[in-house]
N, C-alpha and C. Protein backbone atom coordinates (compact mmCIF):
# COMPACT_ATOMS: atom_id res chain seq x y z
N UNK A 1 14.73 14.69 26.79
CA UNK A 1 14.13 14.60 25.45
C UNK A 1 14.88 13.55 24.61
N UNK A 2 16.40 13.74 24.49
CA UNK A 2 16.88 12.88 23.69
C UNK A 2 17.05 11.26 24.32
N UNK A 3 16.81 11.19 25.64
CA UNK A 3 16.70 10.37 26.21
C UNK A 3 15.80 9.31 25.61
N UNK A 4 14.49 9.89 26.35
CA UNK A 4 13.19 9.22 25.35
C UNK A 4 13.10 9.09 24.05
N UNK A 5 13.66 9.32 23.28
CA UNK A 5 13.57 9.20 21.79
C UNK A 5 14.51 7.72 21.38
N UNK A 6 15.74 7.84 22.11
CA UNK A 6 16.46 6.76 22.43
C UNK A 6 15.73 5.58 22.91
N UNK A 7 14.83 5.61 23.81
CA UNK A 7 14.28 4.46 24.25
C UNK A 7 13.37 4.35 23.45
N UNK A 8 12.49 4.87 22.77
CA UNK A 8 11.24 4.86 21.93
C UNK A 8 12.23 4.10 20.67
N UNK A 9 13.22 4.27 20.52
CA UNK A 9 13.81 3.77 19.08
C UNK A 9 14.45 2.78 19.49
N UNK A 10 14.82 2.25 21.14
CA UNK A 10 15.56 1.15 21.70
C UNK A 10 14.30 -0.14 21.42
N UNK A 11 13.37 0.98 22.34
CA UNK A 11 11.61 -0.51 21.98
C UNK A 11 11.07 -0.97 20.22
N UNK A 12 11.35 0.16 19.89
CA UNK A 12 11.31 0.09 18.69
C UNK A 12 11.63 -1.28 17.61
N UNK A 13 12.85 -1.18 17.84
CA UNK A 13 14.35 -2.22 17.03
C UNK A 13 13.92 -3.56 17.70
N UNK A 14 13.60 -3.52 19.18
CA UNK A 14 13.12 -4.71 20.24
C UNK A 14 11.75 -5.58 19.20
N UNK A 15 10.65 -4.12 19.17
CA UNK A 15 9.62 -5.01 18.37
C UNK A 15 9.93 -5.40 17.46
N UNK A 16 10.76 -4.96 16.24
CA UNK A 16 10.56 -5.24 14.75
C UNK A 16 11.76 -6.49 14.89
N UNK A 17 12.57 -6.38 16.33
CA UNK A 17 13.43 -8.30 16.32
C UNK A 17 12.47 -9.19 16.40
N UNK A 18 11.51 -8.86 17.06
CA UNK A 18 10.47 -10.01 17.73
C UNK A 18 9.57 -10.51 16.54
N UNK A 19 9.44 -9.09 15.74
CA UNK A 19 8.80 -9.76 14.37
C UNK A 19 9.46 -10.66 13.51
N UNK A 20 10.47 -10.03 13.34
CA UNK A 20 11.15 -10.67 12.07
C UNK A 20 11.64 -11.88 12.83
N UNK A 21 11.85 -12.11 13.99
CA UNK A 21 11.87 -13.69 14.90
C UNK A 21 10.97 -14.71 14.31
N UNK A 22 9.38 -14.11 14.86
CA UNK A 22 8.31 -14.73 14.87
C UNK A 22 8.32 -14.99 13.07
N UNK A 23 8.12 -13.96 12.04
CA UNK A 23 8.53 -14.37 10.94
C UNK A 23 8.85 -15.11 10.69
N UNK A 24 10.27 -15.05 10.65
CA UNK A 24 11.45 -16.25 9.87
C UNK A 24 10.64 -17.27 11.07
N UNK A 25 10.32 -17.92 11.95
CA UNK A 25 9.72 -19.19 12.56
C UNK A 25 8.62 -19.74 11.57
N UNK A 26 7.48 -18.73 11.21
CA UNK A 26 6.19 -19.15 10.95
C UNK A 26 6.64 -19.49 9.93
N UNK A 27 8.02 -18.34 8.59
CA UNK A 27 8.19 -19.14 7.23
C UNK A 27 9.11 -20.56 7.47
N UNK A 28 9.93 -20.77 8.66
CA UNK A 28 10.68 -21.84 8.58
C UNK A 28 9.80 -23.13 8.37
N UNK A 29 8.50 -22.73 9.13
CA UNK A 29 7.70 -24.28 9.74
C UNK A 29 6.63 -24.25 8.12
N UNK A 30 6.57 -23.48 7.97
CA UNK A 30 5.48 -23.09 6.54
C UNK A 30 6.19 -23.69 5.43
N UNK A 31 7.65 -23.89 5.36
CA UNK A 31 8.39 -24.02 4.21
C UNK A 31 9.02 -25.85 4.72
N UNK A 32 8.62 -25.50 5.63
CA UNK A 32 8.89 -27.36 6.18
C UNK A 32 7.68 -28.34 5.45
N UNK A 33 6.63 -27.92 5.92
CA UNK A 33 5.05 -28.80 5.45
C UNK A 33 5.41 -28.18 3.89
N UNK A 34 5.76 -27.17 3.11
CA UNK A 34 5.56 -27.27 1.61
C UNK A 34 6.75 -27.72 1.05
N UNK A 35 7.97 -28.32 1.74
CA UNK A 35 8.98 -28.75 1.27
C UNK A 35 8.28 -30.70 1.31
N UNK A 36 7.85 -30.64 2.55
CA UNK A 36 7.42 -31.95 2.62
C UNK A 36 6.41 -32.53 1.53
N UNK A 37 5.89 -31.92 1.30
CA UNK A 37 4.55 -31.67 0.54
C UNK A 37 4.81 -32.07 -0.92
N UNK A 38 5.94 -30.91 -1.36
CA UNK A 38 6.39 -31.18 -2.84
C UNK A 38 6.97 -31.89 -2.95
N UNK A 39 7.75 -32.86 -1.91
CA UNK A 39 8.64 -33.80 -2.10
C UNK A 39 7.47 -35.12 -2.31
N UNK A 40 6.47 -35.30 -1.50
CA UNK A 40 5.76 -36.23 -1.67
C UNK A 40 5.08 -36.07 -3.21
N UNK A 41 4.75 -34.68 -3.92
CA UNK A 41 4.29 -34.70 -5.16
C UNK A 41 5.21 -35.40 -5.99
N UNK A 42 6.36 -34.92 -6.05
CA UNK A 42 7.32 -35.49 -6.58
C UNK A 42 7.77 -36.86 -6.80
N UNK A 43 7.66 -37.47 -5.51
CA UNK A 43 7.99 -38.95 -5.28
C UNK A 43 6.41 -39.73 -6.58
N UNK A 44 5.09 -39.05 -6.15
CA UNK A 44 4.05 -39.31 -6.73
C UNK A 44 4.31 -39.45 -8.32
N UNK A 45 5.00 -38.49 -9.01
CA UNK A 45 5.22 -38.13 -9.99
C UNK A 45 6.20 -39.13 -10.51
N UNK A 46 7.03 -39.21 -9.73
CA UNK A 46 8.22 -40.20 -10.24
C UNK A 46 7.58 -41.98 -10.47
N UNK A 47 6.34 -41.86 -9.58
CA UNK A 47 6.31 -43.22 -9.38
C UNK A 47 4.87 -43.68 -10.67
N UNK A 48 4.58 -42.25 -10.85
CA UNK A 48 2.84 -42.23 -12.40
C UNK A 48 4.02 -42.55 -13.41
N UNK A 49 5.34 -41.60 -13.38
CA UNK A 49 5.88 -41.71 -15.01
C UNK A 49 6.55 -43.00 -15.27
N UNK A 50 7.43 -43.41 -13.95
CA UNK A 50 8.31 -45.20 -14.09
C UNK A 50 6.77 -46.14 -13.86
């Protein structure tokens, strides 16, 4: 009994790494294109006001 509960909470911890993996990836690459993004607004901005 306590066995299985152990492994049910071993798979457990396994999935919610794999999420928060896949997560932090999708926000790394998501925050790449809107870092890129605002930097080009920016550059835009700098170049309407000089």
């Amino acid at each position: 009994m306590v066995k299985t509960v152990h492994q049910e909470d071993q798979d457990y911890r396994e999935m919610m790494l794999l999420i928060v993996i896949v997560h932090l990836g999708a926000m790394a690459l998501l925050w790449r294109k809107v870092k890129r993004r605002s930097l080009d607004i920016v550059e835009d901005v700098f170049i309407n006001i000089f």
